[in-house]
Protein backbone atom coordinates (compact mmCIF):
# COMPACT_ATOMS: atom_id res chain seq x y z
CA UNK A 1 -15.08 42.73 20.22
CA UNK A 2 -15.74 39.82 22.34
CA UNK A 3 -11.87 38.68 23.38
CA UNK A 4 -12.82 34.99 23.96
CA UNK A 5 -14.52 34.71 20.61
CA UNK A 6 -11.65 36.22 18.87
CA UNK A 7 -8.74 34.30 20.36
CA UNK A 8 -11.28 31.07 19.03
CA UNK A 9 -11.06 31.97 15.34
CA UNK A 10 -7.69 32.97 15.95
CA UNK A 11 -7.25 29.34 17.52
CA UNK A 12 -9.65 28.02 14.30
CA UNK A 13 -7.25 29.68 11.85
CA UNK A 14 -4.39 28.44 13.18
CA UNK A 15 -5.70 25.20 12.86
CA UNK A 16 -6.64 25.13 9.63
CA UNK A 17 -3.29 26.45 8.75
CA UNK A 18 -2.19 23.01 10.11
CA UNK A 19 -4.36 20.80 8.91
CA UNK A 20 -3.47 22.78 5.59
CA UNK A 21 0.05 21.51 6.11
CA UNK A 22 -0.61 18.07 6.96
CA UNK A 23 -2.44 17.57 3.78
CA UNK A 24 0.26 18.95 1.77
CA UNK A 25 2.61 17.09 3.65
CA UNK A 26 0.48 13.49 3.47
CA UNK A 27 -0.17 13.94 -0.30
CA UNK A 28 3.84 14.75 -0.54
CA UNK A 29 4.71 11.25 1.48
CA UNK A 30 1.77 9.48 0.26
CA UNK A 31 3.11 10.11 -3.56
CA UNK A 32 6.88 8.74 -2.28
CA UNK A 33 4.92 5.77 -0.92
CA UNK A 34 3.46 4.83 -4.66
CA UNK A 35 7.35 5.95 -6.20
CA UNK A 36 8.61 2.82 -3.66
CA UNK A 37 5.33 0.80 -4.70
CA UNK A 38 6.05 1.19 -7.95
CA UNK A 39 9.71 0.24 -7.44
CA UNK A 40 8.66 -3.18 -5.00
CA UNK A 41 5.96 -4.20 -8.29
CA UNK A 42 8.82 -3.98 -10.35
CA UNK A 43 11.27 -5.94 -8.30
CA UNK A 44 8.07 -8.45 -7.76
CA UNK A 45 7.07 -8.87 -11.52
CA UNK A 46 11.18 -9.87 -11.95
CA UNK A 47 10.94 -12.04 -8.85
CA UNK A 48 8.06 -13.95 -10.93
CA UNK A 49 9.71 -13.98 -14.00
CA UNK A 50 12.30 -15.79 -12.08
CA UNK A 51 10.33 -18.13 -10.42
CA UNK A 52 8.67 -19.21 -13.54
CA UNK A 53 12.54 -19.80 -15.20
CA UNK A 54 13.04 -22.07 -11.90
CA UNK A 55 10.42 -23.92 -12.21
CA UNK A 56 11.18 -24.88 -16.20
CA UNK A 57 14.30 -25.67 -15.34
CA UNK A 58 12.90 -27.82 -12.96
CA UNK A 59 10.33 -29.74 -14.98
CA UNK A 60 12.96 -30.06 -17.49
CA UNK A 61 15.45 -31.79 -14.83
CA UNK A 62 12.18 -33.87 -13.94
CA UNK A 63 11.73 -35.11 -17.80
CA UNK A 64 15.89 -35.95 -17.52
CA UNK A 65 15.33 -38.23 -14.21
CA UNK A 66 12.54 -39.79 -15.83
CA UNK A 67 14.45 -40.54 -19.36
CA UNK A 68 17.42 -42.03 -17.65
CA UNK A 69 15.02 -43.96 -15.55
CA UNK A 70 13.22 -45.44 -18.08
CA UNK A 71 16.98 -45.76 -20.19
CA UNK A 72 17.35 -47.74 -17.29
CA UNK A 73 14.84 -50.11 -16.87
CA UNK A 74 15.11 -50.67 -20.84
CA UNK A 75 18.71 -52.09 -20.62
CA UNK A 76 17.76 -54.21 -17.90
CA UNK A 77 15.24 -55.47 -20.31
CA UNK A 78 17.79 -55.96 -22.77
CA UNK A 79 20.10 -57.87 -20.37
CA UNK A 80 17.49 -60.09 -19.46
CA UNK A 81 16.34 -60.56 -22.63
CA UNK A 82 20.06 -61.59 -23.92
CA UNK A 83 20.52 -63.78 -20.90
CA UNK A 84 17.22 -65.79 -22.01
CA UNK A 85 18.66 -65.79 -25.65
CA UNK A 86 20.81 -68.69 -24.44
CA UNK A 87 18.48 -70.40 -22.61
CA UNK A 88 15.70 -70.83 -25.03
CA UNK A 89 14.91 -74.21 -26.83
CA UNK A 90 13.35 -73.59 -29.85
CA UNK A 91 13.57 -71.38 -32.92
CA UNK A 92 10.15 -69.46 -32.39
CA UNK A 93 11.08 -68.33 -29.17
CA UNK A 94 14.41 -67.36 -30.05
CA UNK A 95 12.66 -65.02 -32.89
CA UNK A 96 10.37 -63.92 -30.23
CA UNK A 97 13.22 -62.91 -27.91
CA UNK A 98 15.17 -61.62 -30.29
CA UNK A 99 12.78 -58.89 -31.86
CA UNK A 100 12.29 -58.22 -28.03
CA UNK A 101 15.87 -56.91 -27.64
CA UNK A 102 15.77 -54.98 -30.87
CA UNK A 103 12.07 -53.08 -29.90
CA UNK A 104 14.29 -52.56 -26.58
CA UNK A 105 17.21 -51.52 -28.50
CA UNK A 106 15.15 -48.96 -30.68
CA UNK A 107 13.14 -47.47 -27.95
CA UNK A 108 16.61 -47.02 -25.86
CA UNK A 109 18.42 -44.92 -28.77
CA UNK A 110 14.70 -43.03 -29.25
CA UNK A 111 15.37 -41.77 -25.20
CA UNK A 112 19.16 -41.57 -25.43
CA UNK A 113 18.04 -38.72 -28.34
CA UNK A 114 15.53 -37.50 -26.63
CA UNK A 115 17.76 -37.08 -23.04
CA UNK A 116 19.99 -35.00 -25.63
CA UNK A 117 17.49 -33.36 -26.06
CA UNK A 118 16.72 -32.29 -22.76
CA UNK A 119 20.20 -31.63 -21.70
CA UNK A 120 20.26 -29.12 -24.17
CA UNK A 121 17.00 -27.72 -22.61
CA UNK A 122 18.38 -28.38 -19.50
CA UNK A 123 21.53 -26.37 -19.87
CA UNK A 124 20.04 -23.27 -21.80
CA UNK A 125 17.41 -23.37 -19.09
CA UNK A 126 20.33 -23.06 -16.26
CA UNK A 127 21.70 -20.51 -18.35
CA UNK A 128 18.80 -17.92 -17.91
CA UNK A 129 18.08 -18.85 -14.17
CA UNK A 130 22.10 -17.96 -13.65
CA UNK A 131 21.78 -14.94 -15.67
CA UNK A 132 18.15 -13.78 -14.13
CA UNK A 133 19.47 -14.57 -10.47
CA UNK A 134 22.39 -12.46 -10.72
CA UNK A 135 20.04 -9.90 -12.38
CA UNK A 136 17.32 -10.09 -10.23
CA UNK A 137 20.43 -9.41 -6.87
CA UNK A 138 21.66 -6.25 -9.13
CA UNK A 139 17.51 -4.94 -9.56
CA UNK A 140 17.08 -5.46 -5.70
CA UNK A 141 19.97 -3.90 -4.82
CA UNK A 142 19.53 -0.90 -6.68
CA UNK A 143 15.91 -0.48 -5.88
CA UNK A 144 16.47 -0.95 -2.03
CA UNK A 145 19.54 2.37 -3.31
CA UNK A 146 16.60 4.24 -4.74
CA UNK A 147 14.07 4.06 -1.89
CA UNK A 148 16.29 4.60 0.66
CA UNK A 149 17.39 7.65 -1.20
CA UNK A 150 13.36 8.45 -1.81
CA UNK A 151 13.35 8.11 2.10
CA UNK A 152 16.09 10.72 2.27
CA UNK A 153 14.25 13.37 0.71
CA UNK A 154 11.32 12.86 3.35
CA UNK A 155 12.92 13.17 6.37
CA UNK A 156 12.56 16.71 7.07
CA UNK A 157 8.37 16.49 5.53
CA UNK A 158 7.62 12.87 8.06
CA UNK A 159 9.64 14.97 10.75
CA UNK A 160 7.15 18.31 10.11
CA UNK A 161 4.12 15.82 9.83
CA UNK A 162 4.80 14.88 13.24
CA UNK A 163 5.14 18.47 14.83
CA UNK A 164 1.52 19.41 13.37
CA UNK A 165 -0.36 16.33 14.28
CA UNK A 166 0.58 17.07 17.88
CA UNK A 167 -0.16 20.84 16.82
CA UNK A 168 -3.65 19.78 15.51
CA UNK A 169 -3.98 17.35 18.66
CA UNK A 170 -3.18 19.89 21.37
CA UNK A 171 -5.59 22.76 19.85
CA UNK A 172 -8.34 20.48 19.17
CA UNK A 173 -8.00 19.01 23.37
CA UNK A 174 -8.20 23.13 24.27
CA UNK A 175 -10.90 24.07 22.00
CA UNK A 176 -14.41 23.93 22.71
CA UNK A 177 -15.78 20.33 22.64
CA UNK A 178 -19.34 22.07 20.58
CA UNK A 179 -17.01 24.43 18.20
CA UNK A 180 -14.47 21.64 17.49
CA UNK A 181 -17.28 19.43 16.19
CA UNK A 182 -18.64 22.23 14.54
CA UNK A 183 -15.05 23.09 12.67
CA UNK A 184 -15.31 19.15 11.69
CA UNK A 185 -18.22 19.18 10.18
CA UNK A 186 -17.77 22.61 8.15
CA UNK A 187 -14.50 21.21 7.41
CA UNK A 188 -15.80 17.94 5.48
CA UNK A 189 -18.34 20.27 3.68
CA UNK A 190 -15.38 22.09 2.30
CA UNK A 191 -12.74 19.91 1.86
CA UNK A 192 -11.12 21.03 4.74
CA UNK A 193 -11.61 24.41 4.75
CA UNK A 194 -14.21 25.58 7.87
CA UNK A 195 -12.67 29.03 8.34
CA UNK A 196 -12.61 32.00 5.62
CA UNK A 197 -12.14 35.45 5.43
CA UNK A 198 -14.37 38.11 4.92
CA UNK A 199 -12.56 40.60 1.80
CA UNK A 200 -14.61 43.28 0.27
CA UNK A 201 -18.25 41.85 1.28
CA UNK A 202 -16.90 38.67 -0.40
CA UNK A 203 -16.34 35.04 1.56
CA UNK A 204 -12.74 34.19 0.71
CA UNK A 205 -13.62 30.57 0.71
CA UNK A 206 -16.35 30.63 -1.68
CA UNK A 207 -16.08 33.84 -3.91
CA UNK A 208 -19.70 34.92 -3.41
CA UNK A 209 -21.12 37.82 -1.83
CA UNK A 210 -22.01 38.10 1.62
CA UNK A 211 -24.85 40.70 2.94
CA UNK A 212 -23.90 43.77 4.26
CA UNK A 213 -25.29 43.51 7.35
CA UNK A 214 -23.34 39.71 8.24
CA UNK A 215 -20.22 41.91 7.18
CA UNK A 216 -20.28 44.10 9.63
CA UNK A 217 -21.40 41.48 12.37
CA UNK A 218 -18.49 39.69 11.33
CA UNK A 219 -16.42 42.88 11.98
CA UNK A 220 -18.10 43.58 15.47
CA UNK A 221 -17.09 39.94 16.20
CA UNK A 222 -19.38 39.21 19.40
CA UNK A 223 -20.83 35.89 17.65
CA UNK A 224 -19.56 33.51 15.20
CA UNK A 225 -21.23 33.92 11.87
CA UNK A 226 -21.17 31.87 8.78
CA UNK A 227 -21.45 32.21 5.40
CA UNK A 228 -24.61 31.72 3.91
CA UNK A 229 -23.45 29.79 1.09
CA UNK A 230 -20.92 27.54 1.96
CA UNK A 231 -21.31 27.30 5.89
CA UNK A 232 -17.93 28.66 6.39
CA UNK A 233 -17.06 30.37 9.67
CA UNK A 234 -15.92 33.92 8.38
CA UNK A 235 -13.55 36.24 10.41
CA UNK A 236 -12.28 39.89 9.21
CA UNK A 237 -8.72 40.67 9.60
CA UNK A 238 -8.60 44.73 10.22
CA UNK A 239 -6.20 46.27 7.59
CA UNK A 240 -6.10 49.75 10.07
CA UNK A 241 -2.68 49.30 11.86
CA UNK A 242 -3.68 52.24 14.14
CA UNK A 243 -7.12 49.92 15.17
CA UNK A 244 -6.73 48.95 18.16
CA UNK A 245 -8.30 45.62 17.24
C-alpha cells in the first residue's frame, strides 16, 4: 500500500472528523445566538411599548401647556374687556363689551374642564410610564441574567470551536494544495462529507453498491478512488488485527 497515499486519507479523515465537530459545534452556538435574539426582541418590543407610553404622556403634557396657555390669554381678554367696561360711553357698546366677557367667561370654564380633563390623562399616563420603566429595568436585568447564564453553558463548545478551526487550518496548510481543493469540492457535493468508507462492497456515505473490482483497488490503496455515485473518496479500514496494514 502506497504509505504517502494512506497517511492522506488518514489526514482526509481526520479532517472531516473536524469539520464534523465544528458543524455540530456552530449549529450548537448558532442556536444560543437565536435563544439571546429572541431574549434582545423581547426586551426591544417592551422598550417600544415604552417609548410609545412616553410619548402619550408627552402629547398629553403638550395639550396641558397649550390649555393653560390659551386659559391664559382668555383672562387677559377678560381683564381688558372689564377695564373697557368703565370706559365706554354708550349703552350699545357696553352690551357689546359685556357679551364679550361672558363668550370669554364661557370658553374659559369650557378649558378649565377640559385641563381637568387632561390632568387626569396626564396623571394615569405618568402612572404607566412609572410602572413600565421600573418594569422594563426588572425585564433587562433579568434577560442580561439569562444570557449571561446561556453564555455559561458555551464556554467549553466556543473554547472546542477554537481548537478545531486551528485543527482544520493547520491540516488543510500541510495537505496537498490539488487534494485539498479536491476534498472541498466533494465536500459541498455532500454536505460536508468528501471521505467514506468502503463496508461490505457498500460506500458508507451513500448506501449503494460499489463494483468489485473499485473494492479491492480501494483495499490495495496505491490511488485514490471514488465512488461512482456520490464522488466520495472511499478508504477501507482492515478489520485483520494480525494485517500488517
Amino acid at each position: 500500500m502506497n504509505q504517502t497515499l494512506k497517511q492522506d486519507i488518514e489526514t482526509l479523515v481526520r479532517l472531516q472528523e473536524i469539520e464534523s465537530e465544528i458543524y455540530r459545534l456552530q449549529s450548537v452556538i448558532q442556536k444560543v445566538e437565536k435563544e439571546k435574539i429572541v431574549l434582545t426582541a423581547r426586551l426591544k418590543e417592551f422598550e417600544t411599548a415604552l417609548s410609545a407610553y412616553r410619548l402619550e404622556l408627552a402629547e398629553i403634557q403638550q395639550k396641558c401647556d397649550d390649555a393653560e396657555q390659551e386659559i391664559r390669554t382668555v383672562d387677559d381678554r377678560i381683564i381688558k374687556s372689564n377695564e373697557t367696561l368703565r370706559m365706554v360711553k354708550t349703552n350699545k357698546e357696553y352690551q357689546v363689551l359685556l357679551r364679550e366677557v361672558d363668550d370669554n367667561k364661557k370658553r374659559k370654564d369650557a378649558l378649565e374642564n377640559q385641563l381637568l380633563e387632561f390632568y387626569d390623562q396626564k396623571e394615569t399616563a405618568e402612572i404607566r410610564v412609572r410602572e413600565s420603566e421600573q418594569q422594563f429595568l426588572q425585564l433587562a436585568e433579568q434577560i442580561k441574567s439569562e444570557q449571561a447564564e446561556i453564555d455559561k453553558k458555551t464556554v467549553d463548545d466556543r473554547e472546542l470551536l477554537e481548537e478545531s478551526l486551528a485543527q482544520q487550518k493547520k491540516i488543510g496548510q500541510d495537505l496537498d494544495p490539488s487534494l485539498m481543493t479536491r476534498f472541498r469540492k466533494i465536500s459541498r457535493m455532500n454536505q460536508g462529507q468528501a471521505v467514506a468508507q468502503v463496508r461490505n462492497e457498500s460506500c458508507m456515505g451513500c448506501f449503494m453498491n460499489v463494483p468489485p473490482q473499485l473494492c479491492i483497488e480501494v483495499q490495495r490503496g496505491n490511488q485514490l478512488i471514488s465512488c461512482p455515485q456520490c464522488s466520495r473518496i472511499l478508504y477501507h479500514v482492515n478489520d485483520d488485527p494480525m494485517s500488517g496494514e
